[in-house]
Protein backbone atom coordinates (compact mmCIF):
# COMPACT_ATOMS: atom_id res chain seq x y z
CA UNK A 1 -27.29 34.31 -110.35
CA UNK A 2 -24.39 31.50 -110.57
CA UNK A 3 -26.64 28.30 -110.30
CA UNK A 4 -23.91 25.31 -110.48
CA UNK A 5 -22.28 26.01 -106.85
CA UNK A 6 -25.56 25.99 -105.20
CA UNK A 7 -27.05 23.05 -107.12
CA UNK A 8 -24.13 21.19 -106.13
CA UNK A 9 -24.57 22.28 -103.16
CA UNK A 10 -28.71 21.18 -102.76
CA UNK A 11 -27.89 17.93 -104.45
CA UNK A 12 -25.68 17.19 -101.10
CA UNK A 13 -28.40 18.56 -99.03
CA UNK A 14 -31.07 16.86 -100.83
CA UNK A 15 -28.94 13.28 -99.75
CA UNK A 16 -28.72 14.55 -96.33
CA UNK A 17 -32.66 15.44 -96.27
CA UNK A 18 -33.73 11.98 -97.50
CA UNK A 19 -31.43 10.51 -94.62
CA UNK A 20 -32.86 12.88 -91.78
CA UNK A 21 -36.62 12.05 -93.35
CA UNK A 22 -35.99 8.07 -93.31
CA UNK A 23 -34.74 8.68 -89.27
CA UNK A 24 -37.54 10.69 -88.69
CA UNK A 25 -39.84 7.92 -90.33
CA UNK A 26 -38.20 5.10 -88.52
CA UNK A 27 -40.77 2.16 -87.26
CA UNK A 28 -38.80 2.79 -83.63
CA UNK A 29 -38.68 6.71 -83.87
CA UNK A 30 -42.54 6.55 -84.26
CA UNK A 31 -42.93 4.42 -81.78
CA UNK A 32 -41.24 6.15 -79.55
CA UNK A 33 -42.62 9.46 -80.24
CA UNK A 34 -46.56 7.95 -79.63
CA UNK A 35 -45.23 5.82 -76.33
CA UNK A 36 -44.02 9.67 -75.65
CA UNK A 37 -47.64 11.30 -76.09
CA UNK A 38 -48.82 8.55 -74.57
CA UNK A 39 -46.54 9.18 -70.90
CA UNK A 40 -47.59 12.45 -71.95
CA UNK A 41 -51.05 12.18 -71.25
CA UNK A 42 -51.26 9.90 -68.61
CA UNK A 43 -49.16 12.49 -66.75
CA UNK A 44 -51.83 15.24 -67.73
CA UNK A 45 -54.86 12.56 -66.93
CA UNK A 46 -52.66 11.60 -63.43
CA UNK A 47 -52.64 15.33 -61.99
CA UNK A 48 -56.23 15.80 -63.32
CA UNK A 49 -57.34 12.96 -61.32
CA UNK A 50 -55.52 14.09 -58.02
CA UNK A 51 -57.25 17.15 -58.25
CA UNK A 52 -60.39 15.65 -58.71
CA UNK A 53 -60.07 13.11 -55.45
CA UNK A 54 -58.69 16.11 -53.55
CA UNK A 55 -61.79 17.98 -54.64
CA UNK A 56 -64.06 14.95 -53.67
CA UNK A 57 -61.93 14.59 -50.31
CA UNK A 58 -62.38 18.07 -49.25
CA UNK A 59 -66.38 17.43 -49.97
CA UNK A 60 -66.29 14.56 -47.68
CA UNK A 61 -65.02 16.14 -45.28
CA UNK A 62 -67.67 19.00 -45.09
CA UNK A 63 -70.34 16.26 -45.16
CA UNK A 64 -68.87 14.71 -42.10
CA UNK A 65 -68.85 17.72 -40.24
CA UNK A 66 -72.72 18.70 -41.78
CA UNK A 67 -73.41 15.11 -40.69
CA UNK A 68 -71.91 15.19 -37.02
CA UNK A 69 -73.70 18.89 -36.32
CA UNK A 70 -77.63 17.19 -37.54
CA UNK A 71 -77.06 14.06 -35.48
CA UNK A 72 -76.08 16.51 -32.72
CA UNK A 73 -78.87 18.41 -33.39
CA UNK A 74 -81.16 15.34 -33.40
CA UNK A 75 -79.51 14.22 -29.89
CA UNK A 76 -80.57 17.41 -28.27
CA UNK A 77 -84.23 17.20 -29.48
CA UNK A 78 -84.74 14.19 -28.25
CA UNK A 79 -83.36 15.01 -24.75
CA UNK A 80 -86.13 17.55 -24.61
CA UNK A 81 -88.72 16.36 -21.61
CA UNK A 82 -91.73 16.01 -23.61
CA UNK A 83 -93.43 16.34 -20.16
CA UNK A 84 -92.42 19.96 -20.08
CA UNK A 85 -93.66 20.93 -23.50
CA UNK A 86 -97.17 22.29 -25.09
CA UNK A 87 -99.16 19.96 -27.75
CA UNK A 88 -97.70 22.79 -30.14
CA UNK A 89 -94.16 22.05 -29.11
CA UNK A 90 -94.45 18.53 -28.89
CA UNK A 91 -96.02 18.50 -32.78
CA UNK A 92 -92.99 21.11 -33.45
CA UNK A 93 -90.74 19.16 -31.66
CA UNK A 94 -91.63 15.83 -33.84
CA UNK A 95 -91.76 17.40 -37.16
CA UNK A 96 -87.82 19.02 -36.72
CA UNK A 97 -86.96 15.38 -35.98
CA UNK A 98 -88.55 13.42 -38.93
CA UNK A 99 -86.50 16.52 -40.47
CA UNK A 100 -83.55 15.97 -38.94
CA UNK A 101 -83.51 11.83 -39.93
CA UNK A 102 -84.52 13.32 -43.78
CA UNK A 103 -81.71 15.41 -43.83
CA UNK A 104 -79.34 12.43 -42.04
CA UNK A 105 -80.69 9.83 -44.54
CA UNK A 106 -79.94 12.08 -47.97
CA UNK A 107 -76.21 13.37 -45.94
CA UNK A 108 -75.66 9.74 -46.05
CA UNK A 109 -76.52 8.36 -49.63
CA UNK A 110 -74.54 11.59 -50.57
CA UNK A 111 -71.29 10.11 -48.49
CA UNK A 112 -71.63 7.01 -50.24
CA UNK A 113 -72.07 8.17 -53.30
CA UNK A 114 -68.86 10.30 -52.58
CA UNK A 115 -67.50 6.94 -51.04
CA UNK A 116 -67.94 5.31 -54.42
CA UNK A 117 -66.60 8.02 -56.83
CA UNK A 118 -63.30 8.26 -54.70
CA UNK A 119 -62.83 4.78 -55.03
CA UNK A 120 -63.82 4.92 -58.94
CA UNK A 121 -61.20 7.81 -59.47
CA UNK A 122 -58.96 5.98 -57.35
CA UNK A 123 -58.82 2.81 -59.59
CA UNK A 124 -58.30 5.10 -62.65
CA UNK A 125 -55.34 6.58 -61.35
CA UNK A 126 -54.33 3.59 -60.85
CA UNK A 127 -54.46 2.63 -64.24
CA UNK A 128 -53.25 5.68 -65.64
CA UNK A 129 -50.09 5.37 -63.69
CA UNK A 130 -49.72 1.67 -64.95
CA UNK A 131 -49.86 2.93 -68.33
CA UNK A 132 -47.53 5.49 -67.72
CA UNK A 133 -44.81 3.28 -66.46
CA UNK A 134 -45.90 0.57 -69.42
CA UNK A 135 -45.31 3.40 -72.20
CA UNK A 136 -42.23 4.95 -70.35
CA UNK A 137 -40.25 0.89 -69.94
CA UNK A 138 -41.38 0.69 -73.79
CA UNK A 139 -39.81 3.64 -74.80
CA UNK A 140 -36.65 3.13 -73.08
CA UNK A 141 -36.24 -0.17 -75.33
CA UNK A 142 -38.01 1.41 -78.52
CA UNK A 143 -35.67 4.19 -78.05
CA UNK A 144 -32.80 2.03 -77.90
CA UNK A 145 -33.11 0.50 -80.85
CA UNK A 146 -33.94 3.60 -82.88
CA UNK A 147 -30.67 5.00 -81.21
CA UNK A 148 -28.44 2.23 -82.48
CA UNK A 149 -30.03 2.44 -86.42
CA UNK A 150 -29.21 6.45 -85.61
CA UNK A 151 -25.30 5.24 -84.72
CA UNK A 152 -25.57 3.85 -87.87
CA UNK A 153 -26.47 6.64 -89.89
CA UNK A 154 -24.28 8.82 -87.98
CA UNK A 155 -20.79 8.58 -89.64
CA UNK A 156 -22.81 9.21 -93.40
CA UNK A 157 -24.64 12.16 -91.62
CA UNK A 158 -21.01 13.78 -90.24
CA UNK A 159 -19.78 13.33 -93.70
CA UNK A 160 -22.44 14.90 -95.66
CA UNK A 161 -22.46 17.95 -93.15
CA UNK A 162 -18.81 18.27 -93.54
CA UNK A 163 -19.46 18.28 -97.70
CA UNK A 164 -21.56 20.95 -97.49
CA UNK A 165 -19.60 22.82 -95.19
CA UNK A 166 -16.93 22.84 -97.57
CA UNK A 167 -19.03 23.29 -100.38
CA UNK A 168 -20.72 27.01 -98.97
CA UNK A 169 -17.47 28.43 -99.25
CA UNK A 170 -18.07 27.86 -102.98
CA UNK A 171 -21.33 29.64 -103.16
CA UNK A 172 -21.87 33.62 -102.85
CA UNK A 173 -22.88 34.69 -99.64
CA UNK A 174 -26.02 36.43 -100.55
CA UNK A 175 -27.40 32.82 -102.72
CA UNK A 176 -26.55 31.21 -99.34
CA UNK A 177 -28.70 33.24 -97.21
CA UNK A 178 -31.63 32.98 -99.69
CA UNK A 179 -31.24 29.45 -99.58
CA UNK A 180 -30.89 28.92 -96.00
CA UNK A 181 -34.02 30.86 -95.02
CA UNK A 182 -36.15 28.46 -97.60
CA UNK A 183 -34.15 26.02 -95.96
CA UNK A 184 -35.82 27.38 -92.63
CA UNK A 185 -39.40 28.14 -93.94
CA UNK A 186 -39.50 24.03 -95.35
CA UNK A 187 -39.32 24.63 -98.66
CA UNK A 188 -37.02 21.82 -100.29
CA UNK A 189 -35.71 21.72 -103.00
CA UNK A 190 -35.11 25.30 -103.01
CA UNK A 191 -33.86 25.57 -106.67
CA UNK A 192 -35.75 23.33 -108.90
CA UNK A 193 -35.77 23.33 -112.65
CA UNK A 194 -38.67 24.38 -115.26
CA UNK A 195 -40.42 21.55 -116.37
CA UNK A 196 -42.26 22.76 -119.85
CA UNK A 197 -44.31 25.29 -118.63
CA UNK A 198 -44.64 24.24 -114.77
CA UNK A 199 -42.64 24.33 -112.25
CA UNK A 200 -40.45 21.97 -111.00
CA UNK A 201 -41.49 21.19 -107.32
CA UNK A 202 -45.56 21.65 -107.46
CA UNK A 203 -45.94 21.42 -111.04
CA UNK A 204 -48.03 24.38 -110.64
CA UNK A 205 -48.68 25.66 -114.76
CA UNK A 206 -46.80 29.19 -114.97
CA UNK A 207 -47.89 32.05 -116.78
CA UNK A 208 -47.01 33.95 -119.89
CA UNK A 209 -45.57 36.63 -117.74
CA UNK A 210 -43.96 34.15 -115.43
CA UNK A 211 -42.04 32.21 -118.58
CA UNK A 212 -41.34 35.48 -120.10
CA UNK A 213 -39.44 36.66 -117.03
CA UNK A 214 -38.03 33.25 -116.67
CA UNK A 215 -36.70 33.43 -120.02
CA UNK A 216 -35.16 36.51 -119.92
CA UNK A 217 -33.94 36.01 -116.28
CA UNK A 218 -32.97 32.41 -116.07
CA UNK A 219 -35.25 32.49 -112.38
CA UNK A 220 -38.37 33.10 -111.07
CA UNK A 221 -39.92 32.39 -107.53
CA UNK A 222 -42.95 30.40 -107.71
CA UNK A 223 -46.23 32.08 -106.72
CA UNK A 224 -47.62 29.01 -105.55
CA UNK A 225 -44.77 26.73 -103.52
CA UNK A 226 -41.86 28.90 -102.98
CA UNK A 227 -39.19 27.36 -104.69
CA UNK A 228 -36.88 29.67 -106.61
CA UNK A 229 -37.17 27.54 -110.22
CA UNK A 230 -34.80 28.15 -113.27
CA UNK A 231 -33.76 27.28 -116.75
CA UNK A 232 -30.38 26.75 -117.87
């Protein structure tokens, strides 16, 4: 395989990558990408907590109705004429109601306690949505100074595309599309050079067979990182 095309061509990619990596790296990119996860969640957190007062909500409602039908119930037992009724009844009669107030008085602590948690998940979506609007007026000036360092860069990005596009037509198609699906897997530099007996890139130690081939063949993939190493 004809090496110097394609090594001229990495050695413009390889400027290119350590632009794209500095971008990505920026103080403002970062920031923006965590004030991002950040609007992120509290969006996730907001609909979580809607569901949850809407579940609580719904519960209240039940209780009111369970609470309207006991006192109802209650009302009618006590406009029983006790004049009418047997000792049995009457002592019947007495214990339902002592029920009745029972069931009222735990219906009750059970709406306030509902009372309470509505207004608990109430404040916290408040204070999700706060931070949602915090992080998202954040970003919008984080973002705008990342995009001006990005105009920047721009012009030295176009040009170093437009090298590379020029210098592919140098290199055979087939090295190309070897290179551009490392490219695509992450693995950068593709081609890297024997260093002693390890390879270029991860410095992994290669074996006898490995050199062997790589001295008869000028290249050799390594087992270990990926990278297509050679020796001139």
């Amino acid at each position: 395989m004809e090496l110097n095309a394609i090594l001229a061509y990495q050695d413009v990619d390889k400027q290119l990558f350590n632009l794209e990596k500095d971008l990505a790296k920026n103080p403002y990119k970062l920031k923006c990408n965590a004030l991002n996860q950040t609007a992120k969640d509290s969006q996730v957190k907001s609909s979580q907590l809607e569901e949850q007062a809407g579940s609580i909500l719904s519960e209240m409602e039940e209780l009111k109705k369970t609470i309207s039908s006991t006192k109802k119930h209650g009302e009618e037992l006590l406009k029983k004429d006790v004049t009418k009724l047997s000792a049995d009844e009457i002592s019947e009669n007495l214990a339902t109601k002592d029920k009745v107030l029972q069931n009222l008085s735990l219906l009750d602590k059970r709406l306030t306690k509902l009372a309470e948690s509505i207004n608990q998940v109430l404040a916290e979506f408040n204070k999700t949505i706060k931070n949602y609007n915090e992080a998202k007026a954040q970003y919008q000036k984080y973002k705008a100074a990342y995009d001006e360092v990005a105009k920047q860069q721009q012009p030295k990005i176009d040009a170093l595309k437009g090298q590379l596009q020029n210098l592919a037509k140098t290199v055979p198609q087939e090295t190309m599309e070897i290179y551009n699906k490392k490219r695509a897997d992450k693995i950068f530099p593709v081609f890297v050079e024997v260093m002693g007996n390890n390879c270029g890139r991860c410095r992994m130690e290669l074996s006898a067979s490995a050199l062997s081939k790589l001295k008869s063949e000028h290249i050799l993939t390594c087992e270990n990182c990926r990278s297509i190493i050679y020796s001139k």
